[in-house]
Protein backbone atom coordinates (compact mmCIF):
# COMPACT_ATOMS: atom_id res chain seq x y z
CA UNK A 1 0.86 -12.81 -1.33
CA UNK A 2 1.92 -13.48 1.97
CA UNK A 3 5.41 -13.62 1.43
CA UNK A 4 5.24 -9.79 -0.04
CA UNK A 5 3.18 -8.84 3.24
CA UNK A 6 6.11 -10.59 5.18
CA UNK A 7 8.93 -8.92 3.23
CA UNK A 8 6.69 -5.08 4.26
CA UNK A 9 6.16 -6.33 7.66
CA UNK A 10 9.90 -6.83 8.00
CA UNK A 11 11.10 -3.96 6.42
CA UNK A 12 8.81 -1.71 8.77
CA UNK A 13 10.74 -3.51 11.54
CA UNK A 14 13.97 -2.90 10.09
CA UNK A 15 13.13 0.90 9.70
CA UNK A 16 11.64 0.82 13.43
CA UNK A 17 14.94 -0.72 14.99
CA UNK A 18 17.01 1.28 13.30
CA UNK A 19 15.48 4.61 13.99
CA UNK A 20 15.02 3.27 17.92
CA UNK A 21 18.38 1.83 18.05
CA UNK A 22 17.17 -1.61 18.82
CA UNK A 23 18.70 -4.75 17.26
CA UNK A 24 15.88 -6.76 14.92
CA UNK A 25 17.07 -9.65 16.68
CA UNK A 26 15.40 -8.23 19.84
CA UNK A 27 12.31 -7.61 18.34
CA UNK A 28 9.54 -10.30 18.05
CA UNK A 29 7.25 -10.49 14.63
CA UNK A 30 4.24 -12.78 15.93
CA UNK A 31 1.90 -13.48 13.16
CA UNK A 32 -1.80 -13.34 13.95
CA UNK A 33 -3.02 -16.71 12.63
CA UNK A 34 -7.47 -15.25 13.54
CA UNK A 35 -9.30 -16.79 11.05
CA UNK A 36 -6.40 -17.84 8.69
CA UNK A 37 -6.49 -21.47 7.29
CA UNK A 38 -3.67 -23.62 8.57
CA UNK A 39 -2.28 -23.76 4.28
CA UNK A 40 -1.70 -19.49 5.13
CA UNK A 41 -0.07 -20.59 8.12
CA UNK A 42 2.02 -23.15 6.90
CA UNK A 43 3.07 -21.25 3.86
CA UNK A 44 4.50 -18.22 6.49
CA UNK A 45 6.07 -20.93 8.62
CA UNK A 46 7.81 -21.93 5.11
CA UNK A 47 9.33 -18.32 5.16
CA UNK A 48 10.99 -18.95 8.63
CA UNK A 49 8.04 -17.60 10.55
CA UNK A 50 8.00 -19.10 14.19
CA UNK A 51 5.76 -17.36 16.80
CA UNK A 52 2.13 -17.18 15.83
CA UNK A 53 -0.49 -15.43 17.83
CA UNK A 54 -4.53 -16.79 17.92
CA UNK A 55 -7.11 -15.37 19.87
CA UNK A 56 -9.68 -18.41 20.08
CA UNK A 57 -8.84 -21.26 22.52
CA UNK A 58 -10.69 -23.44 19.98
CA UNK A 59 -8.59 -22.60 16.80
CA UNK A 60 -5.62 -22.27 18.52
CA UNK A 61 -5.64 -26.03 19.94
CA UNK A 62 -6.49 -27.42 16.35
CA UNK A 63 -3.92 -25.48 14.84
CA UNK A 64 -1.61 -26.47 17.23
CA UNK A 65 -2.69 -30.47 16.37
CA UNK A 66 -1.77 -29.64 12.58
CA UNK A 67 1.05 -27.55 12.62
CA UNK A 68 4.51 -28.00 12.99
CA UNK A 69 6.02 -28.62 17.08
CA UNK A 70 8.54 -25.97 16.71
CA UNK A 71 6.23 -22.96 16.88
CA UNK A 72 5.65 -20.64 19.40
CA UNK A 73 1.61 -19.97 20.11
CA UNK A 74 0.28 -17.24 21.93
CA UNK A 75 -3.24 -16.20 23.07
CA UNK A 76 -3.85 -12.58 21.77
CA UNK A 77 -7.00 -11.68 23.78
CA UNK A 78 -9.02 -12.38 26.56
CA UNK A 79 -12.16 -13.28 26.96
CA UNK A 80 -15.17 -10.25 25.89
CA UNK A 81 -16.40 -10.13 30.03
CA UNK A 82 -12.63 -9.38 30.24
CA UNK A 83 -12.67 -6.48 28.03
CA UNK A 84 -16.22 -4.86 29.22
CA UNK A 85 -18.04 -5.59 25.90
């Protein structure tokens, strides 16, 4: 399943860069790992996916402890007092 989400995801770049002129080498896909087990994770890292995006401090760090070094993590929120809710 995730490998057909990847394949849309990409394609809907592909269309997007083309239509904006952009290269898809430019473009970043980050995969939002909230509340995905680290077997989803590991099976998109599998299909070359690098850059991975959490948005708990908690279950980023023990992702980060089980997954592979080569990744690229990044926080996708901030805090709720941040956001006025």
């Amino acid at each position: 399943m995730i490998q057909e989400q990847l394949a849309s995801v990409e394609e809907k770049i592909q269309r997007a860069c083309e239509r904006s002129g952009r290269k898809r080498e430019d473009v970043t896909l980050i995969a939002v790992s909230k509340t995905k087990p680290v077997s989803d994770l590991m099976e998109a890292y599998g299909l070359g996916v690098r850059v991975f995006g959490e948005n708990k401090v908690q279950e980023l760090a023990d992702k980060y402890e089980a997954m592979p070094k080569d990744i690229r993590w990044h926080m996708n929120c901030c805090q709720k007092s941040c956001t006025g809710t």
